[in-house]
Protein backbone atom coordinates (compact mmCIF):
# COMPACT_ATOMS: atom_id res chain seq x y z
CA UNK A 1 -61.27 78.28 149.86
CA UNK A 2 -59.62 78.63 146.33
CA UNK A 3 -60.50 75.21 145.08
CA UNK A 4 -59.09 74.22 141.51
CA UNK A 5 -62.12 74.02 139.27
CA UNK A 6 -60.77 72.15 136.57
CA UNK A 7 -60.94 69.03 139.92
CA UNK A 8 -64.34 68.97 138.99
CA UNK A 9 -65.49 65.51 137.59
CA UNK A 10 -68.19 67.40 136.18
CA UNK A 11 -65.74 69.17 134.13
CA UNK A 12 -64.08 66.07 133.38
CA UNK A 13 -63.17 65.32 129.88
CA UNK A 14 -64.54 62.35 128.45
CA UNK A 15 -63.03 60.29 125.46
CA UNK A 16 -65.68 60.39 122.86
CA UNK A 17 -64.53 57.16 121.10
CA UNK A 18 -65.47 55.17 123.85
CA UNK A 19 -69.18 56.17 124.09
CA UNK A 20 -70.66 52.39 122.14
CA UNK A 21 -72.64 54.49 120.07
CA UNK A 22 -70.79 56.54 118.03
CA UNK A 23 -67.96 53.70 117.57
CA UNK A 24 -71.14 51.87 115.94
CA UNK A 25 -72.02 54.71 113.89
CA UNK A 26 -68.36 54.99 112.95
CA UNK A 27 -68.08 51.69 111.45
CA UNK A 28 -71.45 51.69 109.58
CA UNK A 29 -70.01 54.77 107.62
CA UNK A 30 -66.92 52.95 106.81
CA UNK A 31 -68.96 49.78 105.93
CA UNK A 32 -71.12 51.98 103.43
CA UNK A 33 -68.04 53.83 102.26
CA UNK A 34 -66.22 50.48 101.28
CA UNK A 35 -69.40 49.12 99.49
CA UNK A 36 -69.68 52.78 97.72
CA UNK A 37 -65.84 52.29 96.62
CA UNK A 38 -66.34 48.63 95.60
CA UNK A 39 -69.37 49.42 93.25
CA UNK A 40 -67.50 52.72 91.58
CA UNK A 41 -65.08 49.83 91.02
CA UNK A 42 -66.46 47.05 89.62
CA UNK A 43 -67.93 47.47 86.17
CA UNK A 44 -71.87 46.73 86.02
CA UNK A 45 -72.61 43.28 84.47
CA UNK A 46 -73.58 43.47 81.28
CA UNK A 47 -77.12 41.77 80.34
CA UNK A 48 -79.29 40.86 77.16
CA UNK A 49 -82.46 41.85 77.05
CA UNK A 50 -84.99 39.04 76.38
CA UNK A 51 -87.89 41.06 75.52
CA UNK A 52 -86.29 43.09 72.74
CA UNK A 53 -85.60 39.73 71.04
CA UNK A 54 -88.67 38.82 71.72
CA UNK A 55 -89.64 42.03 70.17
CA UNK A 56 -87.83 41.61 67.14
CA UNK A 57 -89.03 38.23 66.34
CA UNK A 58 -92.02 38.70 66.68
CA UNK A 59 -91.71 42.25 63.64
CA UNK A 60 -89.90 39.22 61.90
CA UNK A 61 -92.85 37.08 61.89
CA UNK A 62 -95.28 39.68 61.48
CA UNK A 63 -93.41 40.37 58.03
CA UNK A 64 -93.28 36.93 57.02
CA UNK A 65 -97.05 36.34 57.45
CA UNK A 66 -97.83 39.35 56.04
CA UNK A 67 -95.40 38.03 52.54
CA UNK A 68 -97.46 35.08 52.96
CA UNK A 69 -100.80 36.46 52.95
CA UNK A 70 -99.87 38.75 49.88
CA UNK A 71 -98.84 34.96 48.11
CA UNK A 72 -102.16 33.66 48.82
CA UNK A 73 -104.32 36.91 47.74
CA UNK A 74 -102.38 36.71 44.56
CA UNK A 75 -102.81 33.06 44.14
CA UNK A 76 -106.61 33.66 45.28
CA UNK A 77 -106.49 36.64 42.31
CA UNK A 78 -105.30 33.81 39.56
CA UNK A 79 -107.39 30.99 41.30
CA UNK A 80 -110.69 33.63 40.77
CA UNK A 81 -109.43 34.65 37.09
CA UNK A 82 -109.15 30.58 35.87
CA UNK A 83 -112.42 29.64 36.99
CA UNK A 84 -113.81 32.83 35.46
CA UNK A 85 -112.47 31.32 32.06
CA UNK A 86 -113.47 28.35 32.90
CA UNK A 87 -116.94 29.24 33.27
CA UNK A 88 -116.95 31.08 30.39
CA UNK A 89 -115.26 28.75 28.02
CA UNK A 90 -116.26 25.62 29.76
CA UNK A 91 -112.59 24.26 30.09
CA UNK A 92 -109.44 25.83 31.81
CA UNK A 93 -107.12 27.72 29.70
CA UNK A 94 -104.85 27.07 27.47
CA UNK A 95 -100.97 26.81 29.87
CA UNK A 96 -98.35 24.84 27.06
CA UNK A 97 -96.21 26.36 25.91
CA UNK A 98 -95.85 29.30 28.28
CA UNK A 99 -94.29 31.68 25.99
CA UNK A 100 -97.91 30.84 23.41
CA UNK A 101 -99.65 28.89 25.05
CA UNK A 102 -102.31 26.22 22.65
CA UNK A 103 -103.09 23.99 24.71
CA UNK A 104 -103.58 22.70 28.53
CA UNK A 105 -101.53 20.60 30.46
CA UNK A 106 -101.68 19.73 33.98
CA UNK A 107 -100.42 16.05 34.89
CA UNK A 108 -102.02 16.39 38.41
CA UNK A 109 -105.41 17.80 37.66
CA UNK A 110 -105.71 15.16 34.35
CA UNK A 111 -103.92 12.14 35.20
CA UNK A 112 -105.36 9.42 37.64
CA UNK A 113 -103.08 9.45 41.04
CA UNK A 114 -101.73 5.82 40.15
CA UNK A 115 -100.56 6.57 36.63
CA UNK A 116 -98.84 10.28 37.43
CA UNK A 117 -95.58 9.17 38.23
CA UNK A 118 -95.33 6.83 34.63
CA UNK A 119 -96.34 10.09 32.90
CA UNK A 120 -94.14 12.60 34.95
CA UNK A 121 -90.99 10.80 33.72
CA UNK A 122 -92.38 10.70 30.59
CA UNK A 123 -92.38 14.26 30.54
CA UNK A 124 -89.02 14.94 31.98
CA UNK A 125 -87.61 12.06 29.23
CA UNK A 126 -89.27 14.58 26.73
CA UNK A 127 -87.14 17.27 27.99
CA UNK A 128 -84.05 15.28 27.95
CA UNK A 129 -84.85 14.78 24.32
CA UNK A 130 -84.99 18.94 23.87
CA UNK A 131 -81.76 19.49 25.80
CA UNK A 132 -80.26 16.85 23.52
CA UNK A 133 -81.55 18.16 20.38
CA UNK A 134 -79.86 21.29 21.34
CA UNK A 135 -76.32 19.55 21.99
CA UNK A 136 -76.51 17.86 19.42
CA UNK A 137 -76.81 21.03 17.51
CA UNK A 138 -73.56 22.90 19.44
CA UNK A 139 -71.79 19.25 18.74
CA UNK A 140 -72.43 19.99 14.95
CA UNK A 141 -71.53 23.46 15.20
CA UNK A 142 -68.17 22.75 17.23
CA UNK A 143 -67.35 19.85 14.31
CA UNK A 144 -67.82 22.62 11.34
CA UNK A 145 -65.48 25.19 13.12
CA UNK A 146 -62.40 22.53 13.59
CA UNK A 147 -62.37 22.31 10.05
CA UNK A 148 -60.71 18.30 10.99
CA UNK A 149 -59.06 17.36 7.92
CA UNK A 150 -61.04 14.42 5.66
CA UNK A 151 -64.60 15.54 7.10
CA UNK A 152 -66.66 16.79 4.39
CA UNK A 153 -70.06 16.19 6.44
CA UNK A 154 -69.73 18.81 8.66
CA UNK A 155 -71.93 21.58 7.26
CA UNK A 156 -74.74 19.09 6.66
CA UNK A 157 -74.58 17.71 9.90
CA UNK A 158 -75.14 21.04 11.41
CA UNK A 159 -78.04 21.90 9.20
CA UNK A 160 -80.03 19.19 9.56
CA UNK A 161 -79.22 19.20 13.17
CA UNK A 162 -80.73 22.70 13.78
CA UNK A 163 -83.47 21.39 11.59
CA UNK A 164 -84.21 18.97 14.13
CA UNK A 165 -84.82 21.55 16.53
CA UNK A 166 -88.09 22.14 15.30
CA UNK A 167 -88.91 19.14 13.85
CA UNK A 168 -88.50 16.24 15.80
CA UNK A 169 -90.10 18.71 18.75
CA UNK A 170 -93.32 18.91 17.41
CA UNK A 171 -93.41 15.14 16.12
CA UNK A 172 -92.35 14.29 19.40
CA UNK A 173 -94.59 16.11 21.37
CA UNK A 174 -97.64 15.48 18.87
CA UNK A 175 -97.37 11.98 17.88
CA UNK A 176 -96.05 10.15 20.77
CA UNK A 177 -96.18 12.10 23.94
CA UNK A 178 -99.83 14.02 23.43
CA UNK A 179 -101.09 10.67 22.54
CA UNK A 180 -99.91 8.83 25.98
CA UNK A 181 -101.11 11.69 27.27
CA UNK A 182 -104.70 11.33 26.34
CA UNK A 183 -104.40 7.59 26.88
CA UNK A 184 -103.53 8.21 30.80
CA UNK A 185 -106.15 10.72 31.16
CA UNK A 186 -109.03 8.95 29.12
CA UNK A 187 -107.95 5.17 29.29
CA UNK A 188 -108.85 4.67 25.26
CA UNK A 189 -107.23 2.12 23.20
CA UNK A 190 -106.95 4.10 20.02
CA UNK A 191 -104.57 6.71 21.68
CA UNK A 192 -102.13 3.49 23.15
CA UNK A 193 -101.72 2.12 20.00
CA UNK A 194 -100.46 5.90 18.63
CA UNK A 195 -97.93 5.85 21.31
CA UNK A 196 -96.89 2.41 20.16
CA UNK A 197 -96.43 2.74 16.64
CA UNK A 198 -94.94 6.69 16.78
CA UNK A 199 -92.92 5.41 20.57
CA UNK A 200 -91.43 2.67 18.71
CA UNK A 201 -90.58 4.57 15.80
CA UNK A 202 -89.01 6.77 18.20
CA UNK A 203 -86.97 4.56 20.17
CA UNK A 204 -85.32 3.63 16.51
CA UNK A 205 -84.76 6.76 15.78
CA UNK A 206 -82.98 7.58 19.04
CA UNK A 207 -80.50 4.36 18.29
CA UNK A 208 -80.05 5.60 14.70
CA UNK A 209 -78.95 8.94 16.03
CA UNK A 210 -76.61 8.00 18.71
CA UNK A 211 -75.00 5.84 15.93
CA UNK A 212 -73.68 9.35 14.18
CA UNK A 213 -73.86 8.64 10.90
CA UNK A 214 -72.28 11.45 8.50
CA UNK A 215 -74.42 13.77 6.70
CA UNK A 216 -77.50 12.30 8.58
CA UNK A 217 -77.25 15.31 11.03
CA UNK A 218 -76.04 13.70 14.48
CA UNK A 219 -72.93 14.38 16.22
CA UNK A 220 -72.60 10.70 17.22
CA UNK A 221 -70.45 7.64 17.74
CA UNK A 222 -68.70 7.51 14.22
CA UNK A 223 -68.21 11.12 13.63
CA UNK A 224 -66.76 11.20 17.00
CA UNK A 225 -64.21 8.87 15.45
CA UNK A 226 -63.69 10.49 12.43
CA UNK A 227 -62.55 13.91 14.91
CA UNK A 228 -60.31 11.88 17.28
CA UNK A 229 -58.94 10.25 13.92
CA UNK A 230 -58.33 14.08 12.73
CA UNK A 231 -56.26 14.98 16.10
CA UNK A 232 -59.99 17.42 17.15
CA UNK A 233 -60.26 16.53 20.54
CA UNK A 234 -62.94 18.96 21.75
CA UNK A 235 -65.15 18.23 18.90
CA UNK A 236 -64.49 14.31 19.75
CA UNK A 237 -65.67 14.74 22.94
CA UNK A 238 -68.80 16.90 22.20
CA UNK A 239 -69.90 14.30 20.29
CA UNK A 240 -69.34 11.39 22.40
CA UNK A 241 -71.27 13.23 24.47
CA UNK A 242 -74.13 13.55 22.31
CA UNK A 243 -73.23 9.64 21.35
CA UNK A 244 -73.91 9.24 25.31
CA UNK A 245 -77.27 11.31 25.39
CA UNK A 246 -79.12 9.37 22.40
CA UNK A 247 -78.35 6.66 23.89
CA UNK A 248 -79.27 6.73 27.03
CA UNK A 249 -82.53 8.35 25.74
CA UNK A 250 -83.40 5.49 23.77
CA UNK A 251 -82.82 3.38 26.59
CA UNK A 252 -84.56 5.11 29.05
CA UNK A 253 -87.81 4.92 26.32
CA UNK A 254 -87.22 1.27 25.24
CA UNK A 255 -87.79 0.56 29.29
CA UNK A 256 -90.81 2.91 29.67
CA UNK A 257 -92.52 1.29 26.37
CA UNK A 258 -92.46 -1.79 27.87
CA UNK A 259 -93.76 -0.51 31.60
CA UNK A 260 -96.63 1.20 29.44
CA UNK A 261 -97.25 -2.06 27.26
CA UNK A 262 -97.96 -3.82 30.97
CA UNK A 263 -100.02 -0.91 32.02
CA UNK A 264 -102.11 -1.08 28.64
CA UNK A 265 -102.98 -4.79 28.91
CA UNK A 266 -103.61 -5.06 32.62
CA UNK A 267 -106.50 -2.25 32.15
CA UNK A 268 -107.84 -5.04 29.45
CA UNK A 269 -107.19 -2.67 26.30
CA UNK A 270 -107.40 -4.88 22.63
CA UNK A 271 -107.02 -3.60 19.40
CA UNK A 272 -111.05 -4.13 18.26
CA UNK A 273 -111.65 -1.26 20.92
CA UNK A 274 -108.69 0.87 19.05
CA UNK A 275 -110.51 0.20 15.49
C-alpha cells in the first residue's frame, strides 16, 4: 500500500563527518593551513653568504699580487738598468748624494757582514751631526732675533754657524767618515790611521762646540747662560739644546773611536803597513 518512502534506509541520510576519511582529510588541510600561517608569520632568517666573501677576498688578493708583481717588474727594470752600467763602466753607479749623486755607497754590498753594524751607526752618528749643524744654526738665528741685552756675539754666531753647514759636512764626510769607510771595505792601514787623526780631531771639535763659546759660532753651554742671564728664555733653551746635541755627539764618537781602535789592532794593522 502507500508506504512512506522517505522509511527507506536507502534514502537514509548519512552524517558526512563521520565517514574516517574525510575527518582525516579535514585535519591535514588545517595542519597545512596553520604551517602556511606560521611561515607568512615568521620573518625568514637572515644568512651570510660565505662564498661572496670568499669571492671578495680572493679580488682582494688578486689585486695585491698583482701590486706586487708590478714592484718586482720595476725593481727587475732598475736591477737590468744597474748592471747595464755596470757592464759598461765596470763599477755600479754613482748613488750619494741622491739629489747629485758622485759617488757610491752601499754599506751592505761593500762592507764585510761582521763589520756592518760598526759602520751603520757610524753613518747614522754622521747624520746626527747634520741635524745638529742645522740646530745649531736655528739656535743662532733665535739668539740674534731676542736682541738679549749685553750679547754682542750674536750675528757672528749665526754666520759662522750657517757656515758650518757646508763646511764641517764635507770635512766630515771626506776626512773621517769616507776614510773608515774604505778601511771597512778594504781592511788597509793607511785609511785607519785617517780616521784616527781627522776622528780625533773631530771628537775635539764636537767638545769645543758644545762648550758655546761667543763669536766661535755655536749656540752652546755659555751663550745659553748669557740668554737666561738676559731674561731670553726660548733662546736659553735652544741652545741648551744644541749644548745637549754636541755633546752627546762627541760622546757617542769618543766610544766608537775606541770600538774601532780594538777592531784595527785585532785585524793586526801597524803603522809600517800605513807608511
Amino acid at each position: 500500500p502507500n508506504a512512506n518512502p522517505f522509511d527507506d534506509a536507502r534514502y537514509e541520510v548519512q552524517d558526512p563527518f563521520a565517514d574516517p576519511s574525510i575527518n582525516h582529510a579535514l585535519n591535514s588541510t588545517q595542519i597545512a593551513a596553520d604551517d602556511a600561517h606560521h611561515h607568512a608569520t615568521v620573518p625568514a632568517p637572515s644568512f651570510h653568504d660565505p662564498s661572496r666573501s670568499r669571492t671578495e677576498s680572493q679580488r682582494m688578493d688578486f689585486a695585491e699580487l698583482q701590486r706586487r708583481e708590478q714592484e718586482l717588474a720595476q725593481r727587475e727594470l732598475e736591477l737590468q738598468a744597474q748592471s747595464e752600467e755596470i757592464r759598461k763602466s765596470g763599477r755600479p753607479p754613482n748613488n750619494f748624494p741622491p739629489f747629485f749623486p758622485f759617488i757610491y755607497m752601499d754599506i751592505k754590498a761593500e762592507i764585510p757582514a761582521a763589520s756592518q753594524p760598526v759602520m751603520q751607526r757610524m753613518w747614522w752618528y754622521w747624520l746626527f751631526l747634520e741635524a745638529t749643524l742645522v740646530f745649531n744654526c736655528i739656535a743662532a738665528l733665535v739668539m740674534l732675533v731676542s736682541h738679549a741685552e749685553g750679547v754682542t756675539s750674536a750675528p757672528t754666531d749665526f754666520g759662522v754657524s750657517f757656515s758650518y753647514l757646508f763646511t764641517v759636512t764635507l770635512l766630515s764626510f771626506f776626512f773621517w767618515y769616507r776614510p773608515l769607510y774604505n778601511a771597512y771595505m778594504k781592511e788597509k792601514s793607511l785609511y785607519y790611521y785617517f780616521y784616527f787623526i781627522f776622528g780625533g780631531l773631530h771628537i775635539l771639535v764636537s767638545f769645543y762646540l758644545a762648550v758655546g763659546i761667543p763669536y766661535s759660532g755655536s749656540s752652546g753651554l755659555i751663550n745659553a747662560i748669557s740668554m737666561f742671564s738676559a731674561g731670553k728664555v726660548v733662546a736659553g733653551v735652544f741652545c741648551i739644546l744644541t749644548c745637549a746635541c754636541f755633546l752627546a755627539g762627541g760622546l757617542f764618537a769618543l766610544f766608537m773611536y775606541r770600538k774601532i781602535h780594538l777592531h784595527y789592532k785585532s785585524q793586526g794593522h801597524t803603522f809600517e803597513d800605513a807608511k
